[in-house]
C-alpha atoms as a PDB file:
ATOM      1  CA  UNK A   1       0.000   0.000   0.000  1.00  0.00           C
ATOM      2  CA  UNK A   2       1.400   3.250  -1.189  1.00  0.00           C
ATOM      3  CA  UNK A   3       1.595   6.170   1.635  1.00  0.00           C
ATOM      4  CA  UNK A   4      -0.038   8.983   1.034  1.00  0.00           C
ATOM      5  CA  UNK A   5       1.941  11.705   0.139  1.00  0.00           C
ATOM      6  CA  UNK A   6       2.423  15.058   2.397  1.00  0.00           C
ATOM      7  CA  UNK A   7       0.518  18.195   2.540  1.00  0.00           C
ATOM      8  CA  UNK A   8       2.127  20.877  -0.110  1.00  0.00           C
ATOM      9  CA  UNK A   9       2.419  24.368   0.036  1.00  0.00           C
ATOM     10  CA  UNK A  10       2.228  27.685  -2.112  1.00  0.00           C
ATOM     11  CA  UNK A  11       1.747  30.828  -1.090  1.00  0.00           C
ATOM     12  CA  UNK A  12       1.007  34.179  -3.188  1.00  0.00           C
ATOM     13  CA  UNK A  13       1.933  37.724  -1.639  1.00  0.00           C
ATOM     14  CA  UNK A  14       0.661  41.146  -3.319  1.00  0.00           C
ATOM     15  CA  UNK A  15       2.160  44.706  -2.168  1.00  0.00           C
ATOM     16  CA  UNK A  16       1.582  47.620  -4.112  1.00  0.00           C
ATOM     17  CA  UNK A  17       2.925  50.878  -2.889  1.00  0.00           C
ATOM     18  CA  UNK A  18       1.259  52.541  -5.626  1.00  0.00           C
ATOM     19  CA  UNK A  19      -1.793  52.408  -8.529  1.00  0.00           C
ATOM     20  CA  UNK A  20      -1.433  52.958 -12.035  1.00  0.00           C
ATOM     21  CA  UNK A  21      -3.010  56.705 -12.414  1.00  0.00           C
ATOM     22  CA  UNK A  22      -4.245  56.022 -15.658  1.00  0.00           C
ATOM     23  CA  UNK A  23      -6.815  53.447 -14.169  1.00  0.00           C
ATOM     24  CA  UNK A  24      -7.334  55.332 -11.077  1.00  0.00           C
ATOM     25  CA  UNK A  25      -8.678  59.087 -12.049  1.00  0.00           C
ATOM     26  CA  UNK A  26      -4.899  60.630 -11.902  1.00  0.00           C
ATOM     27  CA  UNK A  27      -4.406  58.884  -8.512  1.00  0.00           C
ATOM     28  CA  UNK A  28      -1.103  57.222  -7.870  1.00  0.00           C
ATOM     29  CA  UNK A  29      -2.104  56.046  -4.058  1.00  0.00           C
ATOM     30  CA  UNK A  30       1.308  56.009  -2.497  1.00  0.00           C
ATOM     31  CA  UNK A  31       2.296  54.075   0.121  1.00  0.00           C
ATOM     32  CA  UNK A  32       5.352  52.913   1.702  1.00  0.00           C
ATOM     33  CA  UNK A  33       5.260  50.034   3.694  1.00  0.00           C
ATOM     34  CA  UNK A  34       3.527  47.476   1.718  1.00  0.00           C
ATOM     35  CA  UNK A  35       5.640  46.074  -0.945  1.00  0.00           C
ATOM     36  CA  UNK A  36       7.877  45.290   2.019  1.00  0.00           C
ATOM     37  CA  UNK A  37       5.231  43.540   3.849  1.00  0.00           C
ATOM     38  CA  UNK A  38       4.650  41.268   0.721  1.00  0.00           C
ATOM     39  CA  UNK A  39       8.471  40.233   0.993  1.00  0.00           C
ATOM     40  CA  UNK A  40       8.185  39.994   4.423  1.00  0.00           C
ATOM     41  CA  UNK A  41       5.050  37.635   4.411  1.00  0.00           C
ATOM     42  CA  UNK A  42       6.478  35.328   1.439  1.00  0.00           C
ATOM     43  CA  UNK A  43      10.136  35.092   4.023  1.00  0.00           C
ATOM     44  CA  UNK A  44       7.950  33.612   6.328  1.00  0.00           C
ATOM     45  CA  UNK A  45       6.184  31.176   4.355  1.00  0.00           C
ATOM     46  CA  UNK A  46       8.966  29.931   2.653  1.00  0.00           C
ATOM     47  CA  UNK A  47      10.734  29.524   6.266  1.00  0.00           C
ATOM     48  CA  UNK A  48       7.592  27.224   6.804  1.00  0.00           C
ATOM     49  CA  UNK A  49       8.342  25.234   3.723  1.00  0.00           C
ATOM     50  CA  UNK A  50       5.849  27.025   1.244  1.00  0.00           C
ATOM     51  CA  UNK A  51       6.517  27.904  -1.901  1.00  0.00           C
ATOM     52  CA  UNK A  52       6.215  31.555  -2.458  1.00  0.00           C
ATOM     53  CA  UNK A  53       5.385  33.948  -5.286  1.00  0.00           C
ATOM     54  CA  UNK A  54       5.140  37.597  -4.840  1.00  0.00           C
ATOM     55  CA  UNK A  55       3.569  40.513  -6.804  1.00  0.00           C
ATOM     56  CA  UNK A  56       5.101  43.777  -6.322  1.00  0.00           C
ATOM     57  CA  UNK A  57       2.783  47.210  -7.528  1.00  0.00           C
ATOM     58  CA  UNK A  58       3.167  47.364 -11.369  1.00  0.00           C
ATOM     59  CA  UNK A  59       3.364  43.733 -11.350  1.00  0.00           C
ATOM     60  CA  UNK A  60       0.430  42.750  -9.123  1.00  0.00           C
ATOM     61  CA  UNK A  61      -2.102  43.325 -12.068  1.00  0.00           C
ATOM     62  CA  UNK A  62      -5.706  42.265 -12.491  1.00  0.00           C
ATOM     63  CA  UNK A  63      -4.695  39.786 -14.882  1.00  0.00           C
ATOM     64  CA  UNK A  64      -1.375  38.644 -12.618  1.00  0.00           C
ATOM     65  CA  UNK A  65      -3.782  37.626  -9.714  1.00  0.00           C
ATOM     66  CA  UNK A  66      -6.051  35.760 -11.610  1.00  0.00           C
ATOM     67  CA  UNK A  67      -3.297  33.752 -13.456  1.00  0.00           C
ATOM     68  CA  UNK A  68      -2.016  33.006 -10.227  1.00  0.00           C
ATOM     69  CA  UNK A  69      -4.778  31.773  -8.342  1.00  0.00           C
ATOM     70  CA  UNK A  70      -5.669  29.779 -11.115  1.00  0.00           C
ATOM     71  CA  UNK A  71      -2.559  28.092 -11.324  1.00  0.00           C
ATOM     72  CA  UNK A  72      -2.491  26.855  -7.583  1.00  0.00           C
ATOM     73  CA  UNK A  73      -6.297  26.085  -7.214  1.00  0.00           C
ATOM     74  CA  UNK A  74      -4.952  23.354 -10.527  1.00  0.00           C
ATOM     75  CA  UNK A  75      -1.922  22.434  -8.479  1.00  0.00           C
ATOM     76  CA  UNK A  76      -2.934  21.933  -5.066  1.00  0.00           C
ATOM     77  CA  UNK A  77      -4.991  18.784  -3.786  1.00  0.00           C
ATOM     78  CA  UNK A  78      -6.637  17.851  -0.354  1.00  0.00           C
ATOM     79  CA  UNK A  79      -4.765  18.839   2.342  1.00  0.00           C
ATOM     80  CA  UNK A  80      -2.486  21.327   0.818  1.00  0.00           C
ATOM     81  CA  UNK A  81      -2.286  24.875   1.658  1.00  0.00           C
ATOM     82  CA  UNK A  82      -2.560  28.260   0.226  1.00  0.00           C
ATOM     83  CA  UNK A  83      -1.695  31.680   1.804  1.00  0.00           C
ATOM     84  CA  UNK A  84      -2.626  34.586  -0.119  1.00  0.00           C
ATOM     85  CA  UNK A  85      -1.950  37.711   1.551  1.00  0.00           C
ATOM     86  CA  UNK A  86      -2.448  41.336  -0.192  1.00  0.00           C
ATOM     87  CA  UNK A  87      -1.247  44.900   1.070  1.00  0.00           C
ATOM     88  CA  UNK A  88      -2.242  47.459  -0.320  1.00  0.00           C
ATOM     89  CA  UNK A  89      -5.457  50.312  -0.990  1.00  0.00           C
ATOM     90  CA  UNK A  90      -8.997  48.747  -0.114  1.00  0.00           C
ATOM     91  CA  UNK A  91     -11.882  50.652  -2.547  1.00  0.00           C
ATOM     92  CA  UNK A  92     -15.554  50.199  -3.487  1.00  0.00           C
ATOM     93  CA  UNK A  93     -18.212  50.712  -6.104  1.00  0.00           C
ATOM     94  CA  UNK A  94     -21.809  51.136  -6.467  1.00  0.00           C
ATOM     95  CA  UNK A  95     -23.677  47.577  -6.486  1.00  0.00           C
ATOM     96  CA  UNK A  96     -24.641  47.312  -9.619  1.00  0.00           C
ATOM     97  CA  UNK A  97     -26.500  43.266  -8.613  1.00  0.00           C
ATOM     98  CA  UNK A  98     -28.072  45.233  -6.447  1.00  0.00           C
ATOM     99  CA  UNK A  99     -27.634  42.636  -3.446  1.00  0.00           C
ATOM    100  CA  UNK A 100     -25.764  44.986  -0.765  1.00  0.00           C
ATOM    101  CA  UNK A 101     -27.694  46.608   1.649  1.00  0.00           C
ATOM    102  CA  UNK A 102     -25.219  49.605   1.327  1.00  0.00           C
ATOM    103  CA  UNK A 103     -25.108  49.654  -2.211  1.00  0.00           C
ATOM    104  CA  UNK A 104     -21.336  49.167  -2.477  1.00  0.00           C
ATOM    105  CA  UNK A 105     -18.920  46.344  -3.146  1.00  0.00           C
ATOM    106  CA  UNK A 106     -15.694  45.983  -1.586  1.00  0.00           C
ATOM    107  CA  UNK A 107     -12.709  45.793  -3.424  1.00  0.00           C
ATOM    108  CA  UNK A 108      -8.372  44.669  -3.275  1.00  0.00           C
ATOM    109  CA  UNK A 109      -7.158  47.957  -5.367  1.00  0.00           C
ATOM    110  CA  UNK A 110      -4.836  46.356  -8.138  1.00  0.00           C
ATOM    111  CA  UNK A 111      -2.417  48.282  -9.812  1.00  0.00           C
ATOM    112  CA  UNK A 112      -4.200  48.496 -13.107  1.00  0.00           C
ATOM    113  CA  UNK A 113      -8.149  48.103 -11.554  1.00  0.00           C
ATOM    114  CA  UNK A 114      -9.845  46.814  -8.572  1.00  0.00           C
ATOM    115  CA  UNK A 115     -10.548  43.525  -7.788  1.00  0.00           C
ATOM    116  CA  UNK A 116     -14.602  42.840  -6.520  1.00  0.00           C
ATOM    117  CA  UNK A 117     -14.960  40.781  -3.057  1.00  0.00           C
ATOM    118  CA  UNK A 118     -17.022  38.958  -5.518  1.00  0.00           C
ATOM    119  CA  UNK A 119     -14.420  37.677  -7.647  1.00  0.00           C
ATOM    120  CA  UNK A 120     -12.205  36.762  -5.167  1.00  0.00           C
ATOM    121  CA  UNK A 121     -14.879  34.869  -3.674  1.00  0.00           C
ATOM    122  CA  UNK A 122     -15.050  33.044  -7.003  1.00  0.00           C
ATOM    123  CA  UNK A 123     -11.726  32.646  -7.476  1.00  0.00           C
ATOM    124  CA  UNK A 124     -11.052  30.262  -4.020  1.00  0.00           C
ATOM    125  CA  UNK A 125     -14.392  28.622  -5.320  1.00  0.00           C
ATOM    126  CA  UNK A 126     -12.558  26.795  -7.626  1.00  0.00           C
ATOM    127  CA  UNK A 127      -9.615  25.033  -5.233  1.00  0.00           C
ATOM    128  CA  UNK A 128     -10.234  22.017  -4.754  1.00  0.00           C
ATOM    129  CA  UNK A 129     -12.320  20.373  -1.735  1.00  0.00           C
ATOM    130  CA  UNK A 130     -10.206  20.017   1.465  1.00  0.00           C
ATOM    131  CA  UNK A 131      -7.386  22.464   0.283  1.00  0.00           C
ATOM    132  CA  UNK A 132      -6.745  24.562   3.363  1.00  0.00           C
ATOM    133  CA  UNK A 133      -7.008  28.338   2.143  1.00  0.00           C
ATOM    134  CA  UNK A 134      -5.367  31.417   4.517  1.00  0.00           C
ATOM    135  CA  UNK A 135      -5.989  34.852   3.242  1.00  0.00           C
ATOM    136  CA  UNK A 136      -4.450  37.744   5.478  1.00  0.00           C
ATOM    137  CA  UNK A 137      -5.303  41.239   4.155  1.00  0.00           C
ATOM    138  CA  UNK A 138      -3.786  44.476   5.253  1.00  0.00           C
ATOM    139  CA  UNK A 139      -6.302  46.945   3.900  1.00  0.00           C
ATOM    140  CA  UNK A 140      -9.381  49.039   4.556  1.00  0.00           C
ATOM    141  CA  UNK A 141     -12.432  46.245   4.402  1.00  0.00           C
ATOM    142  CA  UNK A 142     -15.145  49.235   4.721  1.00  0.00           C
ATOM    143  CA  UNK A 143     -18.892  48.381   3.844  1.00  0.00           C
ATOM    144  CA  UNK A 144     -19.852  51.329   4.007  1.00  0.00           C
ATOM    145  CA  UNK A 145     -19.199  54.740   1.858  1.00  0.00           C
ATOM    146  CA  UNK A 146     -18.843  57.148   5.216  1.00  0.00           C
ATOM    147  CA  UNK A 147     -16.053  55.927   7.039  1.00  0.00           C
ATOM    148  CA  UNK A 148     -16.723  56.303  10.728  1.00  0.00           C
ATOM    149  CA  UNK A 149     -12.616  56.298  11.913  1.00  0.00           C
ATOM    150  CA  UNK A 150     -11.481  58.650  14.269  1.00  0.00           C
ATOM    151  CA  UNK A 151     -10.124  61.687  12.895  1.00  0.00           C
ATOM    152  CA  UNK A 152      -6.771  61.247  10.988  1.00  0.00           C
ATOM    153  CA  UNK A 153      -3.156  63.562  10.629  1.00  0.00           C
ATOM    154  CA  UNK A 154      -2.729  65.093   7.195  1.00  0.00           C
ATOM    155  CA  UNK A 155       0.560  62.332   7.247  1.00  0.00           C
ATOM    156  CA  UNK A 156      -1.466  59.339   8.581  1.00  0.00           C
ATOM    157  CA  UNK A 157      -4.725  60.366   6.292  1.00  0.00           C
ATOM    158  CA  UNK A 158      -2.308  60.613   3.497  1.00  0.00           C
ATOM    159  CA  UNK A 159      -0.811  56.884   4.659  1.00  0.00           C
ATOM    160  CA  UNK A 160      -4.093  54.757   5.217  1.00  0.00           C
ATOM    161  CA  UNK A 161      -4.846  51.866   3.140  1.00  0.00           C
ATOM    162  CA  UNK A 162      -8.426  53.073   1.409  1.00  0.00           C
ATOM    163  CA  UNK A 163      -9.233  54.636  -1.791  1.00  0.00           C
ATOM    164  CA  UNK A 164     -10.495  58.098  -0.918  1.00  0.00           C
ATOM    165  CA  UNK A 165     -14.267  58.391  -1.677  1.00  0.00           C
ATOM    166  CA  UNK A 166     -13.784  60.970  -4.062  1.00  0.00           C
ATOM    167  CA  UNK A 167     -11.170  59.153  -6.035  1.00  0.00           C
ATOM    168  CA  UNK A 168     -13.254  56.131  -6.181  1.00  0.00           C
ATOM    169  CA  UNK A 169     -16.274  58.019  -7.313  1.00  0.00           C
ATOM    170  CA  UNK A 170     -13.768  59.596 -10.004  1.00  0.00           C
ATOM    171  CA  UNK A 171     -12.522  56.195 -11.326  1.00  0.00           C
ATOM    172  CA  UNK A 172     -15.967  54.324 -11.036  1.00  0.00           C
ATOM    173  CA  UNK A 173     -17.170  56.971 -13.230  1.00  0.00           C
ATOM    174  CA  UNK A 174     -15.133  56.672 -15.602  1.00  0.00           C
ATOM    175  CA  UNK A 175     -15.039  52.660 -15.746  1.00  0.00           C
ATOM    176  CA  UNK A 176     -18.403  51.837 -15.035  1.00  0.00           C
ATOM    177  CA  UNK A 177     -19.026  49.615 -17.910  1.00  0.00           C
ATOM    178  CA  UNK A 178     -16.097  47.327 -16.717  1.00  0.00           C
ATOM    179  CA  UNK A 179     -17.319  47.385 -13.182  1.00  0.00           C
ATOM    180  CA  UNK A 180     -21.000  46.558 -13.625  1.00  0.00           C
ATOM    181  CA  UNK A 181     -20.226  44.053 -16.260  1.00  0.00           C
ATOM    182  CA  UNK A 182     -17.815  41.960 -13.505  1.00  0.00           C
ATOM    183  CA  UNK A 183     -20.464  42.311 -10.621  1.00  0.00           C
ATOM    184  CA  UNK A 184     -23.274  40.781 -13.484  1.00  0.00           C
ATOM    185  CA  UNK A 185     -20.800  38.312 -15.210  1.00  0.00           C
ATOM    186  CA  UNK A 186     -19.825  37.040 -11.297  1.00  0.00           C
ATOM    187  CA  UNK A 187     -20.767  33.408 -10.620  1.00  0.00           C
ATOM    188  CA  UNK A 188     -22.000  32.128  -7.333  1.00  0.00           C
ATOM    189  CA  UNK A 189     -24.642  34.350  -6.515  1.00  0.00           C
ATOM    190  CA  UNK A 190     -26.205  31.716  -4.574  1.00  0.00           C
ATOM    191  CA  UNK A 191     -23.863  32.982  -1.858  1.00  0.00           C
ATOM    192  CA  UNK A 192     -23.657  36.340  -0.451  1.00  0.00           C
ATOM    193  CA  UNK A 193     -19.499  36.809  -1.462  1.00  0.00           C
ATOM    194  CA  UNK A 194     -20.213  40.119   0.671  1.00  0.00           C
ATOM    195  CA  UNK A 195     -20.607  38.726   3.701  1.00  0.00           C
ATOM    196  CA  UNK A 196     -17.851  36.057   3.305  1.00  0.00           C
ATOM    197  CA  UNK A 197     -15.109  38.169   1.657  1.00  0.00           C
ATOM    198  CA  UNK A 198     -15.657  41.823   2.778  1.00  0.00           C
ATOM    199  CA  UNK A 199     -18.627  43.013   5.613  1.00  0.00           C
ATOM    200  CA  UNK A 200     -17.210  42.698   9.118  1.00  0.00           C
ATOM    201  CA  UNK A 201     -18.919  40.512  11.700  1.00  0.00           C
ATOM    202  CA  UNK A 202     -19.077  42.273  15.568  1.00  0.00           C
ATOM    203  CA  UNK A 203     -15.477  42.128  17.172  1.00  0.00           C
ATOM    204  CA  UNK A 204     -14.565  38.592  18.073  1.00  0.00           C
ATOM    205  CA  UNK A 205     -16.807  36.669  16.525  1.00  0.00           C
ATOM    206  CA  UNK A 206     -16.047  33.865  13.988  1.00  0.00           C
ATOM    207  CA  UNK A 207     -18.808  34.273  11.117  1.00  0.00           C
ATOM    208  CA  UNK A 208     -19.179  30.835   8.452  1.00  0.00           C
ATOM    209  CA  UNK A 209     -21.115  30.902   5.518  1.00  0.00           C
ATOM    210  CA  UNK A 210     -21.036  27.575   4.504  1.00  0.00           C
ATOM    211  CA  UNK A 211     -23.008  26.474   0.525  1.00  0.00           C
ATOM    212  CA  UNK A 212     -21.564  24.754  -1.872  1.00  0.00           C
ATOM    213  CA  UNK A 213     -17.972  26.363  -0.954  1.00  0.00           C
ATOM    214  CA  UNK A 214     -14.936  23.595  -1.092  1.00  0.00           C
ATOM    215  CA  UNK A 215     -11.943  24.567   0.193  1.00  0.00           C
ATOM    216  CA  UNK A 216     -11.605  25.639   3.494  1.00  0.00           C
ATOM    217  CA  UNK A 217     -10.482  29.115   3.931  1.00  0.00           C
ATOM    218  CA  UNK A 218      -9.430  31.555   6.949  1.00  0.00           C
ATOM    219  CA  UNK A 219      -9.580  35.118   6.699  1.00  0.00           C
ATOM    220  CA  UNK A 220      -7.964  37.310   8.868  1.00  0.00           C
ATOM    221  CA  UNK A 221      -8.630  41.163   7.736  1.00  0.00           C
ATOM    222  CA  UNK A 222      -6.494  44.002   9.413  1.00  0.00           C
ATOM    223  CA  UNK A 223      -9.374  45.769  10.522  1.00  0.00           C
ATOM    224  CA  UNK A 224     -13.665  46.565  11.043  1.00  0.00           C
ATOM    225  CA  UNK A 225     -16.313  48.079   8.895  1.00  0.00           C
ATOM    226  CA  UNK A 226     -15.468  51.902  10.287  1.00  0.00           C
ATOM    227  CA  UNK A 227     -11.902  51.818  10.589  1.00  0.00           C
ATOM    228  CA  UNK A 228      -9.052  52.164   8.677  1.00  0.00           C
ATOM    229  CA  UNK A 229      -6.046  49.937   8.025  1.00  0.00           C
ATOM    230  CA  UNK A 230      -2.857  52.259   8.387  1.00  0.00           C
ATOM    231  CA  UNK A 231       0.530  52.092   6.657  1.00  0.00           C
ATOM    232  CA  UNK A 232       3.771  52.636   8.222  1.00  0.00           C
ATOM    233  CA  UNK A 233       7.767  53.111   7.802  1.00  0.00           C
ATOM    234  CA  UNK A 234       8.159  49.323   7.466  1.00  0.00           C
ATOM    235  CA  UNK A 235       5.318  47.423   7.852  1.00  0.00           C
ATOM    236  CA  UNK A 236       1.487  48.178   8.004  1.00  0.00           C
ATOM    237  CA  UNK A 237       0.158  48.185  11.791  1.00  0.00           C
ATOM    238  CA  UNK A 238      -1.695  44.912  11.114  1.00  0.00           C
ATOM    239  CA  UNK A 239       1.154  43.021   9.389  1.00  0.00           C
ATOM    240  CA  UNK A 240       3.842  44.654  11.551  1.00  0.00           C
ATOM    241  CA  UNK A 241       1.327  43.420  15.018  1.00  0.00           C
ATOM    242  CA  UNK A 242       1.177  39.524  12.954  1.00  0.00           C
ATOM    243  CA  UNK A 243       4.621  39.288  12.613  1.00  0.00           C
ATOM    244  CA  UNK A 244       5.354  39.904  15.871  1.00  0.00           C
ATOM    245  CA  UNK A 245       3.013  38.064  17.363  1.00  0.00           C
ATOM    246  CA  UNK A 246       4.375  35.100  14.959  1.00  0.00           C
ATOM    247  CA  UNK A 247       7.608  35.463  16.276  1.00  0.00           C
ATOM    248  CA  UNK A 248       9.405  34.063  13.986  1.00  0.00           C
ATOM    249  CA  UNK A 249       7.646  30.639  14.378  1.00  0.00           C
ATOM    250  CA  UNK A 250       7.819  30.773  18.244  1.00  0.00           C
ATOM    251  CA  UNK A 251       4.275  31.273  18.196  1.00  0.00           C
ATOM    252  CA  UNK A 252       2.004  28.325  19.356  1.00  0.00           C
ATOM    253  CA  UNK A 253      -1.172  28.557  19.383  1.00  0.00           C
ATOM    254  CA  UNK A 254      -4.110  27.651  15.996  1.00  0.00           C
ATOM    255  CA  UNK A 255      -5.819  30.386  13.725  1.00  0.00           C
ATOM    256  CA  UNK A 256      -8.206  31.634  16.473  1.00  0.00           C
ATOM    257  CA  UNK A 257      -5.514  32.632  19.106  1.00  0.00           C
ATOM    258  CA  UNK A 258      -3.714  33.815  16.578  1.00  0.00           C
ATOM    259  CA  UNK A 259      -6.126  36.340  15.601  1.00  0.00           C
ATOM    260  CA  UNK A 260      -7.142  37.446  19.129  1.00  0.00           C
ATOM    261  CA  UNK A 261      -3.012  37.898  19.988  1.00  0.00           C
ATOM    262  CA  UNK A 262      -2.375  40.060  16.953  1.00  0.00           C
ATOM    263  CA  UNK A 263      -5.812  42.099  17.808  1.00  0.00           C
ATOM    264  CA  UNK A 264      -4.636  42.786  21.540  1.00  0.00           C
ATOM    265  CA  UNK A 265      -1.509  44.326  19.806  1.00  0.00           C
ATOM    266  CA  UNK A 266      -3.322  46.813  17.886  1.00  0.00           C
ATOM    267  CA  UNK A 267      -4.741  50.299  19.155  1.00  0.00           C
ATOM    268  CA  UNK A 268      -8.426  50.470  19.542  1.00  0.00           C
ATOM    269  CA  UNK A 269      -8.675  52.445  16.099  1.00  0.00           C
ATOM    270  CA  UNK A 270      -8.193  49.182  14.231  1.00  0.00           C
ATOM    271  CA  UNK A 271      -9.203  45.470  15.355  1.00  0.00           C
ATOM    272  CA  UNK A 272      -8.672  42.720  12.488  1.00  0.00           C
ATOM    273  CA  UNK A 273     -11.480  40.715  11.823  1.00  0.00           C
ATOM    274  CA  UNK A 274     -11.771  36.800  11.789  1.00  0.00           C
ATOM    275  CA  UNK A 275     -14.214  34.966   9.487  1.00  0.00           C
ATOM    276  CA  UNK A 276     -14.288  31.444   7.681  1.00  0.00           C
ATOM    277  CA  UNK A 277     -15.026  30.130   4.336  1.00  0.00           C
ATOM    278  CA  UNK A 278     -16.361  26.327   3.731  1.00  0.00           C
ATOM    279  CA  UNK A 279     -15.748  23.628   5.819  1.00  0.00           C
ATOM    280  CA  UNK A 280     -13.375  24.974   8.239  1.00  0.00           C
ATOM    281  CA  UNK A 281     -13.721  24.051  11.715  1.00  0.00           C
ATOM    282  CA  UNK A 282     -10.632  21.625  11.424  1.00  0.00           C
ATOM    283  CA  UNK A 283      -8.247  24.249  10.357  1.00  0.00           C
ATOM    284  CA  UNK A 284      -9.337  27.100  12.069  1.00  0.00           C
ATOM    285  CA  UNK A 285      -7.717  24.877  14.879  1.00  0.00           C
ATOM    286  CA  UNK A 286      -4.497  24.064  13.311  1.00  0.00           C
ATOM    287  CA  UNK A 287      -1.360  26.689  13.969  1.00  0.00           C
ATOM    288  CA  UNK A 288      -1.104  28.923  11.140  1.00  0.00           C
ATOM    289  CA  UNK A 289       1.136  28.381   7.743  1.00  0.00           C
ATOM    290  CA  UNK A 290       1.566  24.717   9.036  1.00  0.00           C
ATOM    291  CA  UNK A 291       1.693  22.034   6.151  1.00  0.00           C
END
């Protein structure tokens, strides 16, 4: 009898310290912190024995990502796992399906367009049943178009991880054919990808929506519905907090305590969010980027 083989694992990392203008109403969106927090994420998963790819601004396009994905959801099997993490501007547009209560869907801003909650939603649809997913964003998550953070600095306004509204409205308006066409062309709408992939559940609470969804995924976002993921000189607060709380693999603990240790190092203005995807009781209890 042949043994079965042992768990593999890939990992994807996106940091984009700035937005192609041309897409994005003029708007270049400069950051500094998170094309190092990319390289800094893939170090540690390839110290775990992942294999790592990472997508740095220009290169982390619309088209990059999807390649990407596609390629491991082919590759990887039962058991395997997949970290994607992404750093970087979180944006919105009007909901053209018409299915969000606040008329706006969440997006990852790539460097040539953003990327709809609902595609990514799709997108770990198609990995295989039992691959173990872990997606770690360090971005603004907001469901809403009236942010409700606490008032910023001109330098720490100019430094947090959202598409100002204005911009947004800007580069909706001028793509709005490509927009509405992606929320009407996106499959599973059997499942709200909202509530999985982007609208905050009330701090602490683990929320699973569970149909027809494979893989099992983890989600840890770097902060709630009114606040603001900030950047800083080398990390962003929520991937600088989740590295140290990591350790450097001298953490011990599984996905949830994970999650609540990184939170208590974070100042009340931001608290990352943990939800699940699919079946994933089992590996919300394993230790993070463990094959």
């Amino acid at each position: 009898m042949s043994s079965k083989p042992p768990p593999r694992g890939a990992s994807l990392h996106l940091g984009l310290n700035r937005v192609d203008p041309k897409h994005y109403a003029g708007w270049s969106g400069a950051l500094g912190a998170c094309e190092a927090d990319a390289r800094d994420m893939a170090a540690l998963c390839q110290a775990q024995g992942l294999n790592p790819k990472v997508l740095l601004s220009a290169q982390a396009t619309r088209a990059a990502l999807a390649e990407a994905l596609a390629t491991a959801a082919r590759a990887l099997r039962r058991g395997d796992l997949f970290v994607l993490t992404f750093s970087g501007h979180g944006g919105q547009v009007p909901d053209a399906s018409k299915d969000e209560p606040d008329g706006q869907d969440e997006t990852w801003c790539l460097f040539d367009g953003q990327l709809l909650d609902e595609e990514l939603y799709a997108a770990l649809a198609t990995f295989a049943a039992g691959v173990r997913v872990l997606v770690l964003s360090d971005s603004c998550h907001s469901g809403t178009v009236v942010r409700a953070a606490p008032p910023l600095t001109a330098d720490a306004r100019q430094r947090a991880r959202h598409l100002p509204p204005e911009v947004a409205r800007r580069t909706y308006a001028e793509h709005a054919a490509f927009y509405d066409g992606l929320q009407r062309q996106a499959p599973g709408r059997d499942v709200d990808p909202d509530a999985a992939l982007a609208r905050v559940t009330k701090p602490g609470r683990v929320a699973a929506v569970v149909k027809r969804f494979r893989p099992s995924v983890v989600l840890i976002a770097g902060c709630q519905d009114n606040q603001t993921s900030l950047d800083g000189e080398r990390n962003g607060a929520f991937t600088a907090a989740l590295l140290a709380t990591w350790n450097q693999g001298a953490f011990r603990g599984n996905h949830t305590q994970f999650h609540a240790r990184i939170r208590a190092r974070m100042p009340a203005t931001q608290s990352p969010n943990l939800f699940t995807l699919g079946p994933a009781t089992a590996f919300l209890a394993q230790s993070p980027f463990t094959l």
